[in-house]
C-alpha atoms as a PDB file:
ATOM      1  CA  UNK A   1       0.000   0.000   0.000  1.00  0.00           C
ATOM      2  CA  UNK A   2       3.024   2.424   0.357  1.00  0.00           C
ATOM      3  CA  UNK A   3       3.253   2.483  -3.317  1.00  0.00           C
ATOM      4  CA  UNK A   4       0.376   3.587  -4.115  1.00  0.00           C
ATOM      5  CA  UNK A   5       0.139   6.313  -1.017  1.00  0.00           C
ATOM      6  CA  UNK A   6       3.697   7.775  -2.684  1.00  0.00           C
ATOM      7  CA  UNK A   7       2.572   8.019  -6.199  1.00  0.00           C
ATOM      8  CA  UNK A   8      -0.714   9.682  -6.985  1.00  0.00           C
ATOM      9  CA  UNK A   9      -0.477   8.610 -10.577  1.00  0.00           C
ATOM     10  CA  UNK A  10      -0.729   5.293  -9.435  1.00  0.00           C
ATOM     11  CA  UNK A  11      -3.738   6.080  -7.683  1.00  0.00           C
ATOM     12  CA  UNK A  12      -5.387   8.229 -10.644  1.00  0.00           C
ATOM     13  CA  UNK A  13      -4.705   4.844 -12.982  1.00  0.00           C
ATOM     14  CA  UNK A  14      -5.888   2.601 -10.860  1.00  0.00           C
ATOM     15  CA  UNK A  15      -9.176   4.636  -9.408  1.00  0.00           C
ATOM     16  CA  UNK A  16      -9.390   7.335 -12.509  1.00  0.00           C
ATOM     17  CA  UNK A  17      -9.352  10.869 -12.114  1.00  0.00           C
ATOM     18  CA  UNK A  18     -12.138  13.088 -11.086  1.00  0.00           C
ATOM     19  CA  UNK A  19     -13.231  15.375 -13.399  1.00  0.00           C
ATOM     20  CA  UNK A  20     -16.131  17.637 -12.600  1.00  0.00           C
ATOM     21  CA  UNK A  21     -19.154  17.835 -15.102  1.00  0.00           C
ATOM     22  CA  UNK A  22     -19.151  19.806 -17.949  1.00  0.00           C
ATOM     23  CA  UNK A  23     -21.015  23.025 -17.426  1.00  0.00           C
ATOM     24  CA  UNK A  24     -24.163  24.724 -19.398  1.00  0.00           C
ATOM     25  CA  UNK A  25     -21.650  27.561 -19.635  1.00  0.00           C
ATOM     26  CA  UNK A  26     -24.588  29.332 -17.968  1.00  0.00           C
ATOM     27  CA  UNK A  27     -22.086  31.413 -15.470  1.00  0.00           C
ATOM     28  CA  UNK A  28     -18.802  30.772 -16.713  1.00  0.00           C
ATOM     29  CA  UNK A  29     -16.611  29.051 -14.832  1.00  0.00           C
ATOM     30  CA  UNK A  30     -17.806  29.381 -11.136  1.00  0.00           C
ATOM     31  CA  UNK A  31     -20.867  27.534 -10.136  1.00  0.00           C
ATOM     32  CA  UNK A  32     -21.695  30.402  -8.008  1.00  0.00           C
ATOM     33  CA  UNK A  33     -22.167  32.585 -10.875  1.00  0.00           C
ATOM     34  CA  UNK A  34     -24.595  30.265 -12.263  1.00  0.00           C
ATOM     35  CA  UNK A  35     -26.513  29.950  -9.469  1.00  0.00           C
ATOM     36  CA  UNK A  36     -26.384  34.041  -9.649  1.00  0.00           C
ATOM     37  CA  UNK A  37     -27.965  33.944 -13.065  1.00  0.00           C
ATOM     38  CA  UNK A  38     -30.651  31.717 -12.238  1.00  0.00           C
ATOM     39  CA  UNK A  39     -31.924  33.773  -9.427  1.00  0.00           C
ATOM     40  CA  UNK A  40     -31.603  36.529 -11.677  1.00  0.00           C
ATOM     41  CA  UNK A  41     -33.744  35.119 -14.145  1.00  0.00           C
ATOM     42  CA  UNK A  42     -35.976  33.633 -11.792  1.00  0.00           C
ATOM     43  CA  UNK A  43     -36.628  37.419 -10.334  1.00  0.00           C
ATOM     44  CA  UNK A  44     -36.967  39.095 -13.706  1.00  0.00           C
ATOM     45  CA  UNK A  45     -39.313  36.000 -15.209  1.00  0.00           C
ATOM     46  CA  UNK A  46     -41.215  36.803 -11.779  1.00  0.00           C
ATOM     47  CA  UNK A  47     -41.249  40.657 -12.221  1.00  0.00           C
ATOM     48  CA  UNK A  48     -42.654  40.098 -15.931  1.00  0.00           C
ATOM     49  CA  UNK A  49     -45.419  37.940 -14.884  1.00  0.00           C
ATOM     50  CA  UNK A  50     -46.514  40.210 -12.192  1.00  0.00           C
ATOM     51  CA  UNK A  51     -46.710  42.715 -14.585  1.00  0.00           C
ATOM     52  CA  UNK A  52     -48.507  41.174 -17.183  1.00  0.00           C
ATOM     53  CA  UNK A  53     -50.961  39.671 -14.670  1.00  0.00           C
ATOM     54  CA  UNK A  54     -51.415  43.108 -13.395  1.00  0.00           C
ATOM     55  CA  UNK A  55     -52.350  44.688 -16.949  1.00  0.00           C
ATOM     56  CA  UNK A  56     -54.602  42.113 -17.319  1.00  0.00           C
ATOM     57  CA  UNK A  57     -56.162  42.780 -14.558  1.00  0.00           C
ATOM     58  CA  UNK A  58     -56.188  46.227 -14.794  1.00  0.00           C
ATOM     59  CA  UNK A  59     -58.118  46.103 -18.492  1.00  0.00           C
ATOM     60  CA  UNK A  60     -60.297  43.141 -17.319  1.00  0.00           C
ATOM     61  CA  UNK A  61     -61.522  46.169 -14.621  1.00  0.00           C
ATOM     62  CA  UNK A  62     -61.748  48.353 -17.518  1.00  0.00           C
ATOM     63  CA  UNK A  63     -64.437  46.338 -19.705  1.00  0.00           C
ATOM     64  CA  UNK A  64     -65.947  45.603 -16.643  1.00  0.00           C
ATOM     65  CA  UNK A  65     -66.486  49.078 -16.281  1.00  0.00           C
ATOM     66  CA  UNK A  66     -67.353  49.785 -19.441  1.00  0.00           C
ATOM     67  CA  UNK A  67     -69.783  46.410 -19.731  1.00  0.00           C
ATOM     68  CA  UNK A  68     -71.574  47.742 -16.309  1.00  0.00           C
ATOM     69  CA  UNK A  69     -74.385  49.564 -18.432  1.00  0.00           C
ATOM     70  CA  UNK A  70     -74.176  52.094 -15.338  1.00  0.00           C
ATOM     71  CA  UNK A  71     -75.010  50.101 -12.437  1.00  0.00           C
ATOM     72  CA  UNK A  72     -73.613  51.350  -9.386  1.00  0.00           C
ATOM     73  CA  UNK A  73     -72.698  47.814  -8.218  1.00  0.00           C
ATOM     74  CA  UNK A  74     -70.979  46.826 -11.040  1.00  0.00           C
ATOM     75  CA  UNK A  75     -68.901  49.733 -11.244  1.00  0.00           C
ATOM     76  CA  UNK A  76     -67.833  49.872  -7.909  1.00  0.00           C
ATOM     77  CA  UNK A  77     -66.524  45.975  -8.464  1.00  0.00           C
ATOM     78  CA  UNK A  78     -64.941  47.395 -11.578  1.00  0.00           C
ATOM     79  CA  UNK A  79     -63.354  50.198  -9.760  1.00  0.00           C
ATOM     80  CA  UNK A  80     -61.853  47.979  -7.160  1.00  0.00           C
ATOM     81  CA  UNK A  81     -60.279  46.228  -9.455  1.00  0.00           C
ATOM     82  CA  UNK A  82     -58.749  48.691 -11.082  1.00  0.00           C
ATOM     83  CA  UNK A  83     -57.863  50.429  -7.823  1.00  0.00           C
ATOM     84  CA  UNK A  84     -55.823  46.557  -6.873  1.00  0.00           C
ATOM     85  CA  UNK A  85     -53.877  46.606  -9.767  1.00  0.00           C
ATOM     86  CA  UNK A  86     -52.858  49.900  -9.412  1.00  0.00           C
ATOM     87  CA  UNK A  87     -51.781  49.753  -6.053  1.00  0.00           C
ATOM     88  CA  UNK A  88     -50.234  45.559  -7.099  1.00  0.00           C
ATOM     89  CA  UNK A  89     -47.996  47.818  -9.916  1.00  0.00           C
ATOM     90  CA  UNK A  90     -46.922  50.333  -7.334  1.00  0.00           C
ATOM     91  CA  UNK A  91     -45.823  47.296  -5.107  1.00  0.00           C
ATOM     92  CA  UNK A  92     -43.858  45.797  -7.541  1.00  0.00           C
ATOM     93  CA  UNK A  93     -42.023  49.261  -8.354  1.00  0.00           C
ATOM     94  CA  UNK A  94     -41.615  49.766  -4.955  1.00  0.00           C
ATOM     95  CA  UNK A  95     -39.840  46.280  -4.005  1.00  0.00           C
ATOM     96  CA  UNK A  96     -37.714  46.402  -7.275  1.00  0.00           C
ATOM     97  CA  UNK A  97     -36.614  49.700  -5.767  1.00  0.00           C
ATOM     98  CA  UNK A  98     -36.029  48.668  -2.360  1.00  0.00           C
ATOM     99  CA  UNK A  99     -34.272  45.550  -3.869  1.00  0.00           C
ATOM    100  CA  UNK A 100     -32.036  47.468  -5.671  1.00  0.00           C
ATOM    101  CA  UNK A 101     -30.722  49.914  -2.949  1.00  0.00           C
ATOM    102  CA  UNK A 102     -30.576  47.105  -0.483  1.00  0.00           C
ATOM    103  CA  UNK A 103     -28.693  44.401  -2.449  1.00  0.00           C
ATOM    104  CA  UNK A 104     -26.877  46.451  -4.841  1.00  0.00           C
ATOM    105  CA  UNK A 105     -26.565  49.737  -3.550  1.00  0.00           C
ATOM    106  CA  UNK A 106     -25.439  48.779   0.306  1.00  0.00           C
ATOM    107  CA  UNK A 107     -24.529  44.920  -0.144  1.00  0.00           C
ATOM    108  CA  UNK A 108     -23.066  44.966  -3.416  1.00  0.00           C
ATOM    109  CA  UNK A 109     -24.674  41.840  -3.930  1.00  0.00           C
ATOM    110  CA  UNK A 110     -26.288  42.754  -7.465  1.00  0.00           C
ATOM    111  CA  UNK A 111     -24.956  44.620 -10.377  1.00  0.00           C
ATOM    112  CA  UNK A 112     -27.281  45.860 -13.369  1.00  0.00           C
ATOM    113  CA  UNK A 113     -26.447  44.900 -16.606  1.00  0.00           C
ATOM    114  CA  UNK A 114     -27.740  44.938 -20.169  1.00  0.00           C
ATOM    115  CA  UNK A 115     -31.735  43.725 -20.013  1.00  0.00           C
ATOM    116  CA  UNK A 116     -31.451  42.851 -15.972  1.00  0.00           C
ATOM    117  CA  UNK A 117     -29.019  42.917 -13.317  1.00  0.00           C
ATOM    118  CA  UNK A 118     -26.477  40.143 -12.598  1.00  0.00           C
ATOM    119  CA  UNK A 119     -26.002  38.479  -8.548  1.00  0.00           C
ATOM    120  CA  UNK A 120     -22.764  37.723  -7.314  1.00  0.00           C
ATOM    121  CA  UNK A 121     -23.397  35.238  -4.509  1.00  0.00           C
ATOM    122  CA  UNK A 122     -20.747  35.452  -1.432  1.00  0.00           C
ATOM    123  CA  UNK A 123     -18.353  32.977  -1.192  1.00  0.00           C
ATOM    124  CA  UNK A 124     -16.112  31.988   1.231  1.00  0.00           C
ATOM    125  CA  UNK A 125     -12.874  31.578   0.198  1.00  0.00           C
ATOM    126  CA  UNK A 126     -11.218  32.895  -2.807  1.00  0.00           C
END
């Protein structure tokens, strides 16, 4: 057994090397910047189907308005709605914003970039 403690090519022939996966080349060559980019795109892909939810929403309160054939009840359903997705798109403005000055601006955890922003996950380590 010494001669195979002594030698590691010995051991790498015998055993085989280990060789990690081949990456999507989705972050380059850390996993952690990977990981980054999925959050990213998780975040944005959640941001753009709040918004298009919203403006839905928003026009579905609209024709309801417009369908009430001025019936106080009906409009007041159809101004409610309108009045939620308002206040759901100022939400979403508001925690993008808050997002941004908390983990970019004071954490430089995320960086904007073309079309999105980009999040560098700490590592410990190099």
């Amino acid at each position: 057994m010494k001669f195979l403690a002594a030698d590691d090519t010995a051991i790498k022939d015998l055993f085989g090397g280990i060789t990690p996966p081949e990456a999507m080349n989705i972050g380059g060559d850390k996993p952690t910047e990977g990981l980054g980019k999925l959050i990213a795109f998780g975040i944005n892909a959640f941001i753009l189907i709040a918004g298009f939810s919203l403006l839905i929403y928003l026009l579905w309160g609209a024709f309801d308005w417009i369908a009430s054939g001025g019936e106080k009840e009906k409009i007041t359903k159809a101004q409610n709605k309108i009045t939620n997705a308002v206040i759901g798109i100022v939400l979403i403005f508001a925690v993008l914003v808050i997002f941004n000055l908390i983990a970019g601006n004071i954490l430089g955890i995320v960086n904007p970039n073309n079309g999105g922003f980009e999040i560098k996950l700490p590592t410990l380590g190099q």
